[in-house]
Protein backbone atom coordinates (compact mmCIF):
# COMPACT_ATOMS: atom_id res chain seq x y z
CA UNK A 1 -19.03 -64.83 -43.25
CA UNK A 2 -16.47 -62.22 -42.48
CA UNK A 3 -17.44 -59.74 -45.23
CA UNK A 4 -21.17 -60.31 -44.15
CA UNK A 5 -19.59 -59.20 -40.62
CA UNK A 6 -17.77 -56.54 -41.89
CA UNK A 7 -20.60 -54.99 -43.75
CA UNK A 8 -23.53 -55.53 -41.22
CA UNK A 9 -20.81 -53.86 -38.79
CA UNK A 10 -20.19 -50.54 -41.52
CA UNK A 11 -23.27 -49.08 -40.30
CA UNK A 12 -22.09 -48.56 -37.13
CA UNK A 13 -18.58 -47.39 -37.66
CA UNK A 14 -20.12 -44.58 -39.66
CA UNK A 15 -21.97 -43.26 -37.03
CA UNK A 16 -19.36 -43.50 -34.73
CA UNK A 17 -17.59 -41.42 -36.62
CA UNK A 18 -20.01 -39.29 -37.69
CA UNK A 19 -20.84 -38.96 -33.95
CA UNK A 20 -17.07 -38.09 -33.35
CA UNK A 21 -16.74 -35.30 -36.02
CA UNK A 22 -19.66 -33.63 -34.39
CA UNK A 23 -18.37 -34.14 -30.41
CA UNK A 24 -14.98 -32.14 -32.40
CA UNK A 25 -17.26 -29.45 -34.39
CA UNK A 26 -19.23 -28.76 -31.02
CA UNK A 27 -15.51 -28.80 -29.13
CA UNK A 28 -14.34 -26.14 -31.03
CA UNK A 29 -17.69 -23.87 -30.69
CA UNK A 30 -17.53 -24.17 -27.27
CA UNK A 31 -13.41 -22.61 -27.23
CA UNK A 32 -14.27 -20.48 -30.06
CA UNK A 33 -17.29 -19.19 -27.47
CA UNK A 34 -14.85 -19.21 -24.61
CA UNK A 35 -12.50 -16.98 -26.30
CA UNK A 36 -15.35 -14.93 -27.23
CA UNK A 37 -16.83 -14.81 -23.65
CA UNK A 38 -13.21 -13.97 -22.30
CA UNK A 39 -12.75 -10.89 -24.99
CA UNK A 40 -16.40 -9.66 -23.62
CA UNK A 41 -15.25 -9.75 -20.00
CA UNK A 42 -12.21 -7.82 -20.13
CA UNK A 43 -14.41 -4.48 -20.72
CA UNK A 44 -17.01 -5.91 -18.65
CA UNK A 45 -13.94 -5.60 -15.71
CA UNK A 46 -12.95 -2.19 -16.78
CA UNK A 47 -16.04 -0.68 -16.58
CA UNK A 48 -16.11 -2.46 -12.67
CA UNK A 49 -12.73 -1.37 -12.10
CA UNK A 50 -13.42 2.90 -13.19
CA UNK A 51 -16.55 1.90 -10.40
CA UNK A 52 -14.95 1.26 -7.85
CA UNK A 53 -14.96 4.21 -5.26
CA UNK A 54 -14.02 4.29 -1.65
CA UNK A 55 -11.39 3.40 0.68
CA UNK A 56 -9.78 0.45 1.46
CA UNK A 57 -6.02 -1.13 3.25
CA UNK A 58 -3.43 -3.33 1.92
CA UNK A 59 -0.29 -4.90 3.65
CA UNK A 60 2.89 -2.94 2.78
CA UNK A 61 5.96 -5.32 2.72
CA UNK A 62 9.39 -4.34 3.08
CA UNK A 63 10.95 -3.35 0.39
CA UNK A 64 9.15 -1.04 -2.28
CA UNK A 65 7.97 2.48 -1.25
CA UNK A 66 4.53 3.61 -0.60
CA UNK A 67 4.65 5.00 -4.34
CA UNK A 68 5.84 1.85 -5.63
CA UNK A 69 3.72 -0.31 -4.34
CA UNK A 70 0.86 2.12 -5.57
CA UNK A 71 2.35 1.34 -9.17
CA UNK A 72 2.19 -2.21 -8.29
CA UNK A 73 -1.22 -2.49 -7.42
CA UNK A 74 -2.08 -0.08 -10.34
CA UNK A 75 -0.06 -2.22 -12.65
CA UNK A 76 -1.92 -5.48 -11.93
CA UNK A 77 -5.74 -3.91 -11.85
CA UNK A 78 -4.97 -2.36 -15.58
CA UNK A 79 -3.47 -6.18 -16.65
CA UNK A 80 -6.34 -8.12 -15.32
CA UNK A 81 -8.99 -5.65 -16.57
CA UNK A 82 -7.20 -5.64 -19.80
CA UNK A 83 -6.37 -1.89 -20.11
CA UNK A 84 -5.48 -0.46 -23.27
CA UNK A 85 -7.05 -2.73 -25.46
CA UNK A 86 -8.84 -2.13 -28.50
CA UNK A 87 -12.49 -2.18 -27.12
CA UNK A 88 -11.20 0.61 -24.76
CA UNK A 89 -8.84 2.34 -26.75
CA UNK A 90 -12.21 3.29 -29.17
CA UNK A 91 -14.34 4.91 -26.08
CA UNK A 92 -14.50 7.96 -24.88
CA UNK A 93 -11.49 9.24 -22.14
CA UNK A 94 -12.13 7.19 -18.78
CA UNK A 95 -10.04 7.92 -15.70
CA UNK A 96 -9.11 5.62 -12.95
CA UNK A 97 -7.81 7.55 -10.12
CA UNK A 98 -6.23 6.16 -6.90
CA UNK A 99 -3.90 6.77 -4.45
CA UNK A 100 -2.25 6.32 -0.80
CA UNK A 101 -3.07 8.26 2.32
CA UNK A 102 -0.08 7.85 4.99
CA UNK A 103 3.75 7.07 3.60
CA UNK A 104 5.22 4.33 5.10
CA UNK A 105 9.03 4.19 4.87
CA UNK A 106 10.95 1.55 2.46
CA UNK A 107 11.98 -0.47 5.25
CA UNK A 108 8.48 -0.53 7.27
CA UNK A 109 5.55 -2.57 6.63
CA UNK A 110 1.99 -3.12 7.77
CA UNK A 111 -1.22 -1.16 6.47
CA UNK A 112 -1.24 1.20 3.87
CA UNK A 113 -4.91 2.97 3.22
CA UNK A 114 -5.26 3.69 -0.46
CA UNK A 115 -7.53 5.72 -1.99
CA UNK A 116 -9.69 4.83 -5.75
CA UNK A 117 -12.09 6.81 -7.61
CA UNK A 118 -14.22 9.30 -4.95
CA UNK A 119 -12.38 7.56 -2.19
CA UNK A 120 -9.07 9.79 -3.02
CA UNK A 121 -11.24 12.56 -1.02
CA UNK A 122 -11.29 10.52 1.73
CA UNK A 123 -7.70 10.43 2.38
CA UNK A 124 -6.48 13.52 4.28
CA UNK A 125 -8.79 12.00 7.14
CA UNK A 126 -6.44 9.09 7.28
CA UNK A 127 -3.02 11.29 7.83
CA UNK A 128 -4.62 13.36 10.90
CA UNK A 129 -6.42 9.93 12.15
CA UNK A 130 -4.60 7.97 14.30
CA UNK A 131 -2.15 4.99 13.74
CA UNK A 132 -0.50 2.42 15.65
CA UNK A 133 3.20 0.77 15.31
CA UNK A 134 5.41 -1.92 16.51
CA UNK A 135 8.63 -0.92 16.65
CA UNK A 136 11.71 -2.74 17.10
CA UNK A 137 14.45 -0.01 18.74
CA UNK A 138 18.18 -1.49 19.10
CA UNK A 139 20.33 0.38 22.00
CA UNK A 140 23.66 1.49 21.18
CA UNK A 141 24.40 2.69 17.39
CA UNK A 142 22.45 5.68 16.14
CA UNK A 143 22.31 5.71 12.18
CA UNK A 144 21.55 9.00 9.87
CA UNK A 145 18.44 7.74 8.35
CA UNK A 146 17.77 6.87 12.43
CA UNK A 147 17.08 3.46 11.35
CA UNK A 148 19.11 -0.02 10.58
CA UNK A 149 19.17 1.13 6.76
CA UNK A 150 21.31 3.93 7.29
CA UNK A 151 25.12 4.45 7.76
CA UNK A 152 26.29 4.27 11.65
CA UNK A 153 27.37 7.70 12.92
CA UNK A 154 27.58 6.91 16.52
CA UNK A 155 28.06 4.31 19.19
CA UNK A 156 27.57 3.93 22.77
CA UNK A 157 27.56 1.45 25.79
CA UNK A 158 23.96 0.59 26.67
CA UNK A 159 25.13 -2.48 28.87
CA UNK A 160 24.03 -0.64 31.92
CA UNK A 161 20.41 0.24 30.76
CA UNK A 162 17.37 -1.78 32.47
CA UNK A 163 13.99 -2.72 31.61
CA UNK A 164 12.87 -0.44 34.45
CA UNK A 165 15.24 2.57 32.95
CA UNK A 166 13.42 2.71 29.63
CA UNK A 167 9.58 2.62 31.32
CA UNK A 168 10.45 5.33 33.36
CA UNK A 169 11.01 7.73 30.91
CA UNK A 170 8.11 6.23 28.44
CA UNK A 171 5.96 9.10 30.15
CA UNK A 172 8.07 12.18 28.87
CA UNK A 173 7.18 11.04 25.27
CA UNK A 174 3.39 10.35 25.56
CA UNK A 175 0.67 13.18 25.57
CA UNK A 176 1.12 16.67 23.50
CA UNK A 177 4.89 16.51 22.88
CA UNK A 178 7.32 18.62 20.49
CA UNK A 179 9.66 16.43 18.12
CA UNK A 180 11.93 17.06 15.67
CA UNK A 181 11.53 15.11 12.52
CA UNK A 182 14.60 13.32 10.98
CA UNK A 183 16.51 14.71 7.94
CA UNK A 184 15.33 11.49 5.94
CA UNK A 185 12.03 12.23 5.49
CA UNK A 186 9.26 13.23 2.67
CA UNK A 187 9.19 16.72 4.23
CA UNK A 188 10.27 19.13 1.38
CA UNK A 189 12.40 22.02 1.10
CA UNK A 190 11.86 24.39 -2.03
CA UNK A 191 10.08 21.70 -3.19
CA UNK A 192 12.00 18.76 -2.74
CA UNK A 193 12.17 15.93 -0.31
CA UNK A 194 15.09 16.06 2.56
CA UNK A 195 15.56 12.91 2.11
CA UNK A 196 16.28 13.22 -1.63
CA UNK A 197 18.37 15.98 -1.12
CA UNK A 198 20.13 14.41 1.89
CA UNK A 199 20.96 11.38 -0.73
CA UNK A 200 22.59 14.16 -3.18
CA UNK A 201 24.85 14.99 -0.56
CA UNK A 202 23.76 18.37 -0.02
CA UNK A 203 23.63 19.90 3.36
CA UNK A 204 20.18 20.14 5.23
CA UNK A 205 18.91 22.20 8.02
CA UNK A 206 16.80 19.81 10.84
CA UNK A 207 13.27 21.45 10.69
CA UNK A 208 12.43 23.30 13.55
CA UNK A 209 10.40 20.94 16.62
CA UNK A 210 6.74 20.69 16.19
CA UNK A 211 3.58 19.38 18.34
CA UNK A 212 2.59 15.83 17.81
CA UNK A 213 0.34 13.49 20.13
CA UNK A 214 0.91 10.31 21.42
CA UNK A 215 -1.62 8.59 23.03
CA UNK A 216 -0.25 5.42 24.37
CA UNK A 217 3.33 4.19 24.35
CA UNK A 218 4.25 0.94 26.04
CA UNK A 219 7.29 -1.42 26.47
CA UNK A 220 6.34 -4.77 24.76
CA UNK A 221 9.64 -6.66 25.44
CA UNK A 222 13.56 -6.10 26.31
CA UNK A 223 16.44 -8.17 25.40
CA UNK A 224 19.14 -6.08 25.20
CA UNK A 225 20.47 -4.31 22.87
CA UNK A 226 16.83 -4.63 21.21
CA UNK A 227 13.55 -3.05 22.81
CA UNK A 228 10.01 -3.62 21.45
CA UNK A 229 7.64 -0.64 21.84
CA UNK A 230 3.54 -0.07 21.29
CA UNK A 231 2.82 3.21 19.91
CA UNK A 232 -0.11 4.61 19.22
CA UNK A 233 0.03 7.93 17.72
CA UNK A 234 -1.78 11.27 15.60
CA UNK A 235 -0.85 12.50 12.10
CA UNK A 236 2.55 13.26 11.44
CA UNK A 237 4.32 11.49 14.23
CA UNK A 238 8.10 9.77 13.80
CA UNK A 239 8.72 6.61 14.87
CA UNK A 240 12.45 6.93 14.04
CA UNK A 241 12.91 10.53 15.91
CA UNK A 242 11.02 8.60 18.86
CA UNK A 243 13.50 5.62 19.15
CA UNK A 244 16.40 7.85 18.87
CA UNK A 245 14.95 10.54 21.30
CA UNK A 246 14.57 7.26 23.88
CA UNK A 247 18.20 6.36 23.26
CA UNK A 248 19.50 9.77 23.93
CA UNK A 249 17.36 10.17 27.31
CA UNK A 250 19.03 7.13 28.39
CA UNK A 251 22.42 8.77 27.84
CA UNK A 252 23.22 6.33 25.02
CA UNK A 253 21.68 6.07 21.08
CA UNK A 254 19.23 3.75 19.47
CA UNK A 255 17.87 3.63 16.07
CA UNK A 256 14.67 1.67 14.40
CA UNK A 257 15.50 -1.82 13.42
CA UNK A 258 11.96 -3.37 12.52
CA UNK A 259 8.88 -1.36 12.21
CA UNK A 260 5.26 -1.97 11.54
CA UNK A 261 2.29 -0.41 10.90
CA UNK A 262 -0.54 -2.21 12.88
CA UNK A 263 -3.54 0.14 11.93
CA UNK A 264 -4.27 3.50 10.66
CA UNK A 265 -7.90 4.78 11.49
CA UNK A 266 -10.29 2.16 11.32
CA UNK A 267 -8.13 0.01 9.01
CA UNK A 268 -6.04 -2.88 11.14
CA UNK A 269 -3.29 -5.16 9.84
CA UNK A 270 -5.20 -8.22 10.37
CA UNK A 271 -8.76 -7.50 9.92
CA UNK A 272 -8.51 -5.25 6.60
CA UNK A 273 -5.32 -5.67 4.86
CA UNK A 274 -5.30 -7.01 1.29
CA UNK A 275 -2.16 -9.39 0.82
CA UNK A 276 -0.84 -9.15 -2.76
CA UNK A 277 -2.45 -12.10 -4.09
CA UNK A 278 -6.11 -10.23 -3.13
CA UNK A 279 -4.84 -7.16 -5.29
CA UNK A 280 -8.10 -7.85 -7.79
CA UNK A 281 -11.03 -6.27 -8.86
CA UNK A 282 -13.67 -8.34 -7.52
CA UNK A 283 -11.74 -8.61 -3.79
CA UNK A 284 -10.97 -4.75 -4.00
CA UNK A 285 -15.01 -4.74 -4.34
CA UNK A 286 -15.59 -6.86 -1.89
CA UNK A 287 -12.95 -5.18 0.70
CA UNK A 288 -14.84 -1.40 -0.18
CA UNK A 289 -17.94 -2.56 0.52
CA UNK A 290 -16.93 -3.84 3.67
CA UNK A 291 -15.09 -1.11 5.06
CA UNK A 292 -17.59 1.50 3.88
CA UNK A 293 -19.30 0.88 7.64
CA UNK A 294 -16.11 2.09 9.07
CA UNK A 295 -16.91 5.68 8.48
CA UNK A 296 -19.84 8.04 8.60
CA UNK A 297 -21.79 8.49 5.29
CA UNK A 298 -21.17 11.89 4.95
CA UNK A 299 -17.38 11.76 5.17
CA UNK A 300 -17.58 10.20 1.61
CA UNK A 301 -18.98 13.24 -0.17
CA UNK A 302 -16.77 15.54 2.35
CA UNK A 303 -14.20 17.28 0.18
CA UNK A 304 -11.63 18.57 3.13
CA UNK A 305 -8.57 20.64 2.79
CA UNK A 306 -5.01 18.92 2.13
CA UNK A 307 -3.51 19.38 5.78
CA UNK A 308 -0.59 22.23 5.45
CA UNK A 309 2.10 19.59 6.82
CA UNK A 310 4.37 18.94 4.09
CA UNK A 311 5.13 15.68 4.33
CA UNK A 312 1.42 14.41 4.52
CA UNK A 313 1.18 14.80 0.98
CA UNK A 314 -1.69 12.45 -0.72
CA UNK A 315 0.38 10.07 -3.50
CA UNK A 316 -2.56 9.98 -6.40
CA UNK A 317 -2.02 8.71 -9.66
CA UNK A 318 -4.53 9.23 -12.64
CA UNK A 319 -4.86 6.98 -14.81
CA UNK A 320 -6.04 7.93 -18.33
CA UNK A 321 -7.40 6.27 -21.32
CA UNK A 322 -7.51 8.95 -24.07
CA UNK A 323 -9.04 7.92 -27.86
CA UNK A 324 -5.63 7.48 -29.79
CA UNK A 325 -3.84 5.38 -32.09
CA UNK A 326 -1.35 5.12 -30.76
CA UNK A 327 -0.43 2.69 -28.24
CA UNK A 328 2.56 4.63 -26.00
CA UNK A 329 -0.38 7.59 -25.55
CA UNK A 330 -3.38 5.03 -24.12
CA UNK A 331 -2.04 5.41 -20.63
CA UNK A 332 -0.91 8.39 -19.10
CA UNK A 333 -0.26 9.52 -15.97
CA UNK A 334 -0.80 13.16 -15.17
C-alpha cells in the first residue's frame, strides 16, 4: 500500500521539481536581464547628463569652498552616470562643462548658482545681479580674515553700544557707497589671490576703495556682543568689510561670525536650492527646467563679457572624455 502511495505520488514530485528548476532558470534571466538593463542605463545617463544646459542653485554648507563643492557635485554626476566606462571610453570626445557664478567664502553658506553645459554663459549675470545675506556680526574683536575664522588682532569695549546706536548709522552704508575689500579675498594680484598670498605670509597692499550698492540693510536682532543684519546687495559687495566698517563707526570692532547667503538673482535658499542628497541627474533636470522661467529667453543664448572685477571670476571646470586606453587620460580637466 505504501509503495502504491509512493509511486502514484512520483508523478507529482517530478513536476514539482521540474516546476522549481524552471521558477530558478527564469530567476536567473530575469538578474542576468537586470544587469544587462543596468549596463544599458549608465550611457543612457551620460548622454542626459552632457544635455543638460542651463542654470540652476544648490545649498553651500560650511565647510568646503565654492571650488570644492563644484568638485563634489562634479564627482557624484560622473559616478552615477558611470563616467569613464568602457561604452564611453570607445565614443567620440564629449565634454561636460559646469561651473559656479558668485564665490561664497569657506565659512558661509546658503545658495550657490552653478552653471552646466550652455548655462556657463549665463553666469556673469549672476555676479552683477543682486544677492541677499544674513549675517551674524559680533561687537568687540576684529579678526584679519574680518571674520570668526581668522586670528584676533584687536579688541574693544562694546558694553556701551545700543540697539538704537547701530540703526542709526545703518543709513551711511546703504545706497551707492565706496568700500574697501578685505585682504582675504579672491581678488588677485599679479595673478594670484590676496588671500593666498596673505596665507604665505607675504605682505599685501589693501586695494584701493571702490563703488558698490546696497539696497536695503536692516537690523534683524541685538543681543550683545552679537548683531543680526539683512543685507541686500549688487555684485561685488563684502559682507566682512561691512561688519567691520559698522564696528569701527561705533568706535569699537566687529567681525562676521555666521553668514548666509539667502538668494542670488532669482535663485532663493528655500525655494531653489538643491540639498546634497538632490545632487542627481534626473533632479538637476528637473530643477533646470524649473528655473528656466526665472529669466528671459534670450539671456540663454546671450554670450556677455566676463565683468573686469577680479574677484568675480566664473569657477568652470571641463570635463573631458577623450578616446584612450588608458584609464588616468579618460578624464581631464582643462
Amino acid at each position: 500500500m505504501d509503495a502504491a502511495a509512493a509511486a502514484a505520488k512520483s508523478p507529482q514530485s517530478s513536476t514539482a521539481a521540474t516546476f522549481s528548476a524552471m521558477a530558478a532558470a527564469a530567476a536567473v534571466a530575469a538578474a542576468a536581464r537586470t544587469g544587462s538593463e543596468a549596463r544599458v542605463s549608465k550611457p543612457a545617463l551620460a548622454t542626459k547628463l552632457l544635455s543638460l544646459s542651463g542654470v540652476f542653485a544648490v545649498h553651500k554648507p560650511k565647510g568646503p569652498t565654492s571650488a570644492e563643492l563644484l568638485n563634489r557635485l562634479k564627482e557624484k554626476l560622473l559616478a552615477e552616470a558611470g563616467m569613464p566606462s568602457p561604452e564611453w571610453t570607445k565614443r567620440k570626445k564629449q565634454t561636460l562643462k559646469i561651473g559656479h557664478g558668485g564665490t561664497l567664502d569657506s565659512a558661509a553658506r546658503g545658495v550657490l548658482v552653478v552653471g552646466i553645459g550652455r548655462g556657463t554663459k549665463m553666469l556673469t549675470s549672476m555676479l552683477s545681479g543682486s544677492k541677499r545675506y544674513i549675517a551674524i556680526g559680533e561687537l568687540g574683536k576684529a579678526t584679519d580674515t574680518l571674520d570668526s575664522t581668522g586670528k584676533v588682532t584687536e579688541e574693544k569695549p562694546y558694553d556701551k553700544i545700543t540697539q538704537e546706536d547701530i540703526e542709526s548709522i545703518l543709513q551711511k552704508f546703504t545706497g551707492n557707497i565706496m568700500q574697501v575689500p578685505p585682504l582675504y579675498s579672491a581678488l588677485k594680484k599679479d595673478g594670484q589671490r590676496l588671500s593666498a598670498l596673505m596665507k604665505r605670509g607675504e605682505e599685501v597692499e589693501a586695494k584701493p576703495a571702490r563703488p558698490v550698492t546696497v539696497y536695503s540693510l536692516s537690523l534683524q536682532k541685538f543681543q550683545p556682543p552679537f548683531f543680526t543684519l539683512d543685507v541686500e546687495c549688487g555684485g561685488g559687495f563684502y559682507i566682512r568689510s561691512l561688519v567691520s566698517d559698522i564696528g569701527k563707526e561705533l568706535s569699537s570692532c566687529a567681525n562676521v561670525l555666521e553668514l548666509t547667503r539667502t538668494k542670488q538673482g532669482p535663485f532663493t535658499l528655500e525655494e531653489h536650492a538643491l540639498p546634497e542628497d538632490k545632487w542627481t541627474i534626473d533632479d538637476i533636470a528637473q530643477s533646470l527646467e524649473r528655473c528656466s522661467s526665472l529669466f528671459p529667453a534670450e539671456l540663454a543664448l546671450k554670450k556677455s563679457k566676463p565683468e573686469e572685477s577680479n574677484e568675480q571670476v566664473l569657477s568652470c571646470e571641463y570635463i573631458t572624455l577623450n578616446e584612450t586606453k588608458g584609464e588616468d587620460d579618460v578624464i581631464k580637466t582643462l
